[in-house]
PDB file of N, CA and C in Angstrom:
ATOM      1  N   UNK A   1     -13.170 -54.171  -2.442  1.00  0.00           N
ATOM      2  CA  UNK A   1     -12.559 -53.106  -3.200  1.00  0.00           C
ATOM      3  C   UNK A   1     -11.085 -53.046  -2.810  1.00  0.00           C
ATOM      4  N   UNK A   2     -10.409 -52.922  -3.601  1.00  0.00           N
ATOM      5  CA  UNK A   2      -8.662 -53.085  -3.639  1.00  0.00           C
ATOM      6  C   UNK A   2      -7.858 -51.623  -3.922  1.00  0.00           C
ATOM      7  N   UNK A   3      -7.624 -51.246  -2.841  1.00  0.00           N
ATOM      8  CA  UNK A   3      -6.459 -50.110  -3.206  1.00  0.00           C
ATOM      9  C   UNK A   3      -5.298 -49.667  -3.179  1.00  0.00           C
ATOM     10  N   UNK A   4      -5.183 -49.369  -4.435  1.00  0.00           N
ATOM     11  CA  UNK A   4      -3.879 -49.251  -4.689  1.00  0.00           C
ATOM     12  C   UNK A   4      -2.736 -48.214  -5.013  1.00  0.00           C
ATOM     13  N   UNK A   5      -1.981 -48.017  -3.921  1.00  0.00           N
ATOM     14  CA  UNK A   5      -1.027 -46.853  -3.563  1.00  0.00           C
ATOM     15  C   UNK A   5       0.173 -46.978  -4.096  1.00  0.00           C
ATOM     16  N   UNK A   6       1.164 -45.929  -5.158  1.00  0.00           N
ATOM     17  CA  UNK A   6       1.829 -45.989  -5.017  1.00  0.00           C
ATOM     18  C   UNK A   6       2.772 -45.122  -4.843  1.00  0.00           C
ATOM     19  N   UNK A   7       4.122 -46.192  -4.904  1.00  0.00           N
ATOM     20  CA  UNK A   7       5.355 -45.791  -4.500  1.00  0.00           C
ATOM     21  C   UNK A   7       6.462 -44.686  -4.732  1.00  0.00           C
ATOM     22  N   UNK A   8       6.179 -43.588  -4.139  1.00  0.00           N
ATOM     23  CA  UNK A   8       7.082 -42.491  -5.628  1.00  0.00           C
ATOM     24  C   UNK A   8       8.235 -43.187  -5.510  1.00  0.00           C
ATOM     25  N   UNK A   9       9.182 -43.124  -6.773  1.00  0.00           N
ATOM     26  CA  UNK A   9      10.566 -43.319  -6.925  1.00  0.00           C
ATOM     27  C   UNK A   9      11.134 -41.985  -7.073  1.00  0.00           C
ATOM     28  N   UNK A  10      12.377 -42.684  -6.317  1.00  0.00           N
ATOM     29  CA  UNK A  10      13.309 -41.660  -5.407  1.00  0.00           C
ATOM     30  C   UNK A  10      13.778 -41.297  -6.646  1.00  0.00           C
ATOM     31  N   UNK A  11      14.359 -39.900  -6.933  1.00  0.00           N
ATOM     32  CA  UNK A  11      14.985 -39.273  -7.459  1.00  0.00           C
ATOM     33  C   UNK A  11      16.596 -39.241  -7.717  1.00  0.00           C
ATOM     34  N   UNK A  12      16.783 -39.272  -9.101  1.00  0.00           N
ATOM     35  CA  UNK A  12      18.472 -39.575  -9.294  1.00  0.00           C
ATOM     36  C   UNK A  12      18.695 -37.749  -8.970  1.00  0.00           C
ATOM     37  N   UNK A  13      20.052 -37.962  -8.599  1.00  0.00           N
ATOM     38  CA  UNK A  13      20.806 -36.392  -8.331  1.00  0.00           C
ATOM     39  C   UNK A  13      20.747 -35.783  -9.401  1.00  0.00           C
ATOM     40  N   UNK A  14      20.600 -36.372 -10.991  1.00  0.00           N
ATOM     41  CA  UNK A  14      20.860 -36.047 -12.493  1.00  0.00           C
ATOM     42  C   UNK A  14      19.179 -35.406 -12.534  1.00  0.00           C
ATOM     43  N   UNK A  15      17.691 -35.807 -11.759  1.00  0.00           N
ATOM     44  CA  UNK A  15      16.563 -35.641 -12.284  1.00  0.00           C
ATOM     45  C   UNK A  15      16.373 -34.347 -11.369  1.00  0.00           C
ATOM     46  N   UNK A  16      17.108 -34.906 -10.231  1.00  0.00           N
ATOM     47  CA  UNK A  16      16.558 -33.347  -9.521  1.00  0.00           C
ATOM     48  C   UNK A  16      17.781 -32.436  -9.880  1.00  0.00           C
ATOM     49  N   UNK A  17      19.167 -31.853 -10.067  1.00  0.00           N
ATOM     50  CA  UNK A  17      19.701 -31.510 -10.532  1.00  0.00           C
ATOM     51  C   UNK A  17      19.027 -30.694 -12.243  1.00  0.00           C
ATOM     52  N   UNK A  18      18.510 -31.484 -12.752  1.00  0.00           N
ATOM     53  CA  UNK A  18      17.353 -30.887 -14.064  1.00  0.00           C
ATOM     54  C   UNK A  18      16.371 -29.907 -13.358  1.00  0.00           C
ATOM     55  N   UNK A  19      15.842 -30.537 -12.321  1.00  0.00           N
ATOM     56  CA  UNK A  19      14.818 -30.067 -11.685  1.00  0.00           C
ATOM     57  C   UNK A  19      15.241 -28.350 -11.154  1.00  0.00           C
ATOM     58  N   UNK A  20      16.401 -28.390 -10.685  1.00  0.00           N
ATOM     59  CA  UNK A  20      16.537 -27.104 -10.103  1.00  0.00           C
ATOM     60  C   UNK A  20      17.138 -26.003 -11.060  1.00  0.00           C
ATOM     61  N   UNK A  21      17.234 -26.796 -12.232  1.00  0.00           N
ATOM     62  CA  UNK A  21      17.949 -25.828 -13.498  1.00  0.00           C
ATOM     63  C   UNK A  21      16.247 -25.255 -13.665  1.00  0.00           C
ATOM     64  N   UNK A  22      15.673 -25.915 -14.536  1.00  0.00           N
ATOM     65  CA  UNK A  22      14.635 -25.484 -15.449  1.00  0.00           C
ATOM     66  C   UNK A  22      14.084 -24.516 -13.734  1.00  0.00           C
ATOM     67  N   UNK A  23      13.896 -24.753 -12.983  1.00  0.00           N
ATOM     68  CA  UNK A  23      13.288 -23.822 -11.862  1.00  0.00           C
ATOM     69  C   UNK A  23      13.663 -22.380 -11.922  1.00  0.00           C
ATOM     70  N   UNK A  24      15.470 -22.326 -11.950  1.00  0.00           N
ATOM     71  CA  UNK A  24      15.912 -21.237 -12.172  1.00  0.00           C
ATOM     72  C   UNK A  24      15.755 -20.743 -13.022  1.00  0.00           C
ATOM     73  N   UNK A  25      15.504 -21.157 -14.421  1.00  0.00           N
ATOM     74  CA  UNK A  25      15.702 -20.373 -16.031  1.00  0.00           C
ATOM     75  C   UNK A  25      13.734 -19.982 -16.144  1.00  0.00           C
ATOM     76  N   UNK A  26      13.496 -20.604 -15.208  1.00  0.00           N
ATOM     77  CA  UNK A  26      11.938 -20.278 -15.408  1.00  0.00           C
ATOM     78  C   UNK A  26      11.728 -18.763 -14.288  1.00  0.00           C
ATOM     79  N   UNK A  27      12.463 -18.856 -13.107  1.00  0.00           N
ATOM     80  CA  UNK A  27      12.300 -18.059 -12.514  1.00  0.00           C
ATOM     81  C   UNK A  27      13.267 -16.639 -13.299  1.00  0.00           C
ATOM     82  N   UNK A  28      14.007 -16.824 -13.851  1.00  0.00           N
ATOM     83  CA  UNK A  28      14.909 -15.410 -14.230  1.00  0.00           C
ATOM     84  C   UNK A  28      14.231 -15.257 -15.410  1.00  0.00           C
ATOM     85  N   UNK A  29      12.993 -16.092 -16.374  1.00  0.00           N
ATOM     86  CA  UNK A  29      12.563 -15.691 -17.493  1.00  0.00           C
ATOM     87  C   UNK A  29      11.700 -14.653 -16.535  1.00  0.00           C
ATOM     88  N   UNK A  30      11.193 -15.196 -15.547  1.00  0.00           N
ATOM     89  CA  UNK A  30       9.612 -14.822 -15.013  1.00  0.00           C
ATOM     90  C   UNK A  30      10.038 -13.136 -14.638  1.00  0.00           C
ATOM     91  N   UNK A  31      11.353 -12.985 -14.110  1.00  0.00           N
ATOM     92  CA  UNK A  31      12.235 -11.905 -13.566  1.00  0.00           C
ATOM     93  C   UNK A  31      11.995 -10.679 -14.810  1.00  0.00           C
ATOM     94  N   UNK A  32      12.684 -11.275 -15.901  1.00  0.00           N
ATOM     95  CA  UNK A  32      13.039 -10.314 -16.967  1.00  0.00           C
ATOM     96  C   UNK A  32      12.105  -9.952 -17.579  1.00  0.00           C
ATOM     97  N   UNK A  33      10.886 -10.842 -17.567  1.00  0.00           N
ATOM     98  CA  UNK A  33       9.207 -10.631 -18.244  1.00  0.00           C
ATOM     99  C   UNK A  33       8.824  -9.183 -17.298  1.00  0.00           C
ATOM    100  N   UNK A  34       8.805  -9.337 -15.789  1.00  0.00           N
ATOM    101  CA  UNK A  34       8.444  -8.594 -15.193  1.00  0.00           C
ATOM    102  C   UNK A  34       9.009  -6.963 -14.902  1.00  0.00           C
ATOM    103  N   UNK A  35      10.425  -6.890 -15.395  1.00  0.00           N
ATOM    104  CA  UNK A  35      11.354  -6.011 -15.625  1.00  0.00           C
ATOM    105  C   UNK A  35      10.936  -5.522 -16.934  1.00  0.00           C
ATOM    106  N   UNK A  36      10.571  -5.876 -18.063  1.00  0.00           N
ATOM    107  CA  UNK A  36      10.689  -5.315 -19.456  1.00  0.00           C
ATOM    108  C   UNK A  36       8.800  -4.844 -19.139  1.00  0.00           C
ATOM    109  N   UNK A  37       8.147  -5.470 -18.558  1.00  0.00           N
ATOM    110  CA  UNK A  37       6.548  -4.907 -18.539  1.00  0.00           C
ATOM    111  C   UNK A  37       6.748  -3.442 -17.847  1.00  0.00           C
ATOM    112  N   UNK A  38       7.514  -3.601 -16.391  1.00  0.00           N
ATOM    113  CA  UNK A  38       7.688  -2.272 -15.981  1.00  0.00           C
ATOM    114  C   UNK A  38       8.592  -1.191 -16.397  1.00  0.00           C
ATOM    115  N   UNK A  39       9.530  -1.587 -17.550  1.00  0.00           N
ATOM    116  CA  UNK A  39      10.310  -0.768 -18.543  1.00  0.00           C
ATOM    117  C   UNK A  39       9.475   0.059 -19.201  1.00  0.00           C
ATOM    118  N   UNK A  40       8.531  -0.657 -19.866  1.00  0.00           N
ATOM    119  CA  UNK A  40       7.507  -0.315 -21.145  1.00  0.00           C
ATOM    120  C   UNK A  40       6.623   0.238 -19.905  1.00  0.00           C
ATOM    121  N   UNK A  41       5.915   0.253 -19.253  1.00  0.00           N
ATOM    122  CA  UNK A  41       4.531   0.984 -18.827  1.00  0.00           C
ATOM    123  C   UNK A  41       5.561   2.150 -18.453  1.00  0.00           C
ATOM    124  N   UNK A  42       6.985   2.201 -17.625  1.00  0.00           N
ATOM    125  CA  UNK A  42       7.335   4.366 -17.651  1.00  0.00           C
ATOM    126  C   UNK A  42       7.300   4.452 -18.912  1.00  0.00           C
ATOM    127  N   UNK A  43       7.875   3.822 -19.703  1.00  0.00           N
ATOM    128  CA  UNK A  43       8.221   4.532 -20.923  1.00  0.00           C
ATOM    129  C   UNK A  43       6.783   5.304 -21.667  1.00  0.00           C
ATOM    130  N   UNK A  44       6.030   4.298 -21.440  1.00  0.00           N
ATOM    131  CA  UNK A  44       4.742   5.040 -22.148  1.00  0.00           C
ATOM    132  C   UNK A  44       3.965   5.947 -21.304  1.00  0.00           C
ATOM    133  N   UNK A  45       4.332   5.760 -20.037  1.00  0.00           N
ATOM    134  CA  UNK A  45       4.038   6.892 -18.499  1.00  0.00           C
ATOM    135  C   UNK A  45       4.324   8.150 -19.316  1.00  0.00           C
ATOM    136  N   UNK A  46       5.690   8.277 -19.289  1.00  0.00           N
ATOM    137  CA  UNK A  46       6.662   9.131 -20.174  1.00  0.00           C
ATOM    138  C   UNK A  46       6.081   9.916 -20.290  1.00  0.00           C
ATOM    139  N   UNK A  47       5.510   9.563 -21.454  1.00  0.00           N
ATOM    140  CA  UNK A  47       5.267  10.316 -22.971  1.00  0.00           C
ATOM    141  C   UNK A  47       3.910  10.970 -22.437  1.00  0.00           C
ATOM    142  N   UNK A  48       3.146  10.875 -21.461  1.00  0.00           N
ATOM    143  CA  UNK A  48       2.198  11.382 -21.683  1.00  0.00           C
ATOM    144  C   UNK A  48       2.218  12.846 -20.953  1.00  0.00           C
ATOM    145  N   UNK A  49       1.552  13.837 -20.698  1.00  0.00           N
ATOM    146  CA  UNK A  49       1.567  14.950 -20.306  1.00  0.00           C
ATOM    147  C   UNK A  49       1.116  15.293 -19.229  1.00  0.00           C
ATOM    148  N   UNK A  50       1.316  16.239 -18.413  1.00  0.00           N
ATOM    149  CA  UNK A  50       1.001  16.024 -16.862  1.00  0.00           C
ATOM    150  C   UNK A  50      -0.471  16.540 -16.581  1.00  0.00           C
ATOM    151  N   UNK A  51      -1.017  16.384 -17.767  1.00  0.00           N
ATOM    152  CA  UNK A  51      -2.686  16.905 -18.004  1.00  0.00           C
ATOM    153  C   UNK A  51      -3.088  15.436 -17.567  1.00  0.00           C
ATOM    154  N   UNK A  52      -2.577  14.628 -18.753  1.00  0.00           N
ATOM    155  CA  UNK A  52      -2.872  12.678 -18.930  1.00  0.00           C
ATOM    156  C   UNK A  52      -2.596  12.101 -17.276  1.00  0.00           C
ATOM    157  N   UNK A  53      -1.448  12.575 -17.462  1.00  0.00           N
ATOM    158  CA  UNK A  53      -0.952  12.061 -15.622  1.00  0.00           C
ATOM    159  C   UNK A  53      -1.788  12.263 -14.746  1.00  0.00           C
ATOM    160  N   UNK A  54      -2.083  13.366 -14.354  1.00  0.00           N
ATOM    161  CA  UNK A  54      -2.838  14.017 -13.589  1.00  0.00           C
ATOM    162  C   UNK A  54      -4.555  13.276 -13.259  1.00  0.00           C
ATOM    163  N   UNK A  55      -4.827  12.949 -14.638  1.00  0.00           N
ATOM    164  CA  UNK A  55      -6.244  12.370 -15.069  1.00  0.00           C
ATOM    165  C   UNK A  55      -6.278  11.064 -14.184  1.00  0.00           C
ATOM    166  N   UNK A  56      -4.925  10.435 -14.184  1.00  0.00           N
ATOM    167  CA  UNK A  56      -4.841   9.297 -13.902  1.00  0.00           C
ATOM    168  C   UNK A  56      -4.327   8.671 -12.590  1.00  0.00           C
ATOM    169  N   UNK A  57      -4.207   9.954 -11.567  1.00  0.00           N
ATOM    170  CA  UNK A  57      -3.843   9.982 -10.479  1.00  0.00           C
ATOM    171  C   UNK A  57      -2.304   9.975 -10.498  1.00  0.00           C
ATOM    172  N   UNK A  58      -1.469  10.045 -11.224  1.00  0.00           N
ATOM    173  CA  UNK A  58      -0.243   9.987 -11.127  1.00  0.00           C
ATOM    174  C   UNK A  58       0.570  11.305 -10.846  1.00  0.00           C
ATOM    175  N   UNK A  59       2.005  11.945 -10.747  1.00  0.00           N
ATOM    176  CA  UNK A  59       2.361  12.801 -10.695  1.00  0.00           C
ATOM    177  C   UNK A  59       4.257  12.437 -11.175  1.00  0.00           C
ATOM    178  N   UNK A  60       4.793  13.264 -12.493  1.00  0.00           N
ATOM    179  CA  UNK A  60       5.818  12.715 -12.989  1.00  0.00           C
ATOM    180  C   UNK A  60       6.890  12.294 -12.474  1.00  0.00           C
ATOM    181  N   UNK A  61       6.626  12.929 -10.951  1.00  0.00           N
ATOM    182  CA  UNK A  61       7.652  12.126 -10.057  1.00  0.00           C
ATOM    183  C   UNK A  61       7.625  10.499  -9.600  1.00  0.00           C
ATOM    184  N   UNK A  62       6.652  10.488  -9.608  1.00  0.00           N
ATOM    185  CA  UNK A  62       6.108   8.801  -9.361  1.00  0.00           C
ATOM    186  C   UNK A  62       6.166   7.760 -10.333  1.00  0.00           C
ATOM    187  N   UNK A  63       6.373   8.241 -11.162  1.00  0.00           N
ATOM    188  CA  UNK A  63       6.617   7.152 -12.593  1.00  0.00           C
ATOM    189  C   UNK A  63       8.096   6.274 -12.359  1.00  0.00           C
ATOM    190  N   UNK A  64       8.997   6.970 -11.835  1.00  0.00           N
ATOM    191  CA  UNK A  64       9.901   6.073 -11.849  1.00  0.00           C
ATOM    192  C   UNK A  64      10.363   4.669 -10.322  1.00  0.00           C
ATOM    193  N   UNK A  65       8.859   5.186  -9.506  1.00  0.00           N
ATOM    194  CA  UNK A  65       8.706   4.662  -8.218  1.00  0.00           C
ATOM    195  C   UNK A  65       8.249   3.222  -8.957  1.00  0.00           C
ATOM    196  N   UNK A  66       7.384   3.247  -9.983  1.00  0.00           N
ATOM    197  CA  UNK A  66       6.776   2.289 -10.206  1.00  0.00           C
ATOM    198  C   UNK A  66       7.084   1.045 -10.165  1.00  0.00           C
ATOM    199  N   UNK A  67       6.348  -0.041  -9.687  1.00  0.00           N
ATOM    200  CA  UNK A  67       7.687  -1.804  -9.083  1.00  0.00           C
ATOM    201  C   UNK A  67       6.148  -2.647  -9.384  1.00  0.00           C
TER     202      UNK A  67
END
């Protein structure tokens, strides 16, 4: 039985240079996804009444703690 390993090829400065772009634009999408989810859940925190809040363990001071 014959096995066969190979060789990674080394990386041009141009592939990893790509490499650390798309990393970043993936990480600041991942950023702003996670910023606009916790925008939208106060906002709809908001609106509800401190009856709703209350139900839900929350208190209207804590809505803007939310991370």
């Amino acid at each position: 039985m014959s096995v066969y390993t190979m060789k990674p090829r080394p990386q041009t400065a141009y592939v990893e240079t790509l490499g650390h772009i798309g990393r970043a634009l993936s990480n600041l999408h991942l950023a702003l996804r996670d910023w606009n989810d916790r925008r939208v859940t106060r906002r709809i925190l908001g609106g509800l009444t401190d009856r709703e809040l209350s139900d839900i363990g929350l208190l209207r001071s804590e809505i803007g703690d939310l991370r």
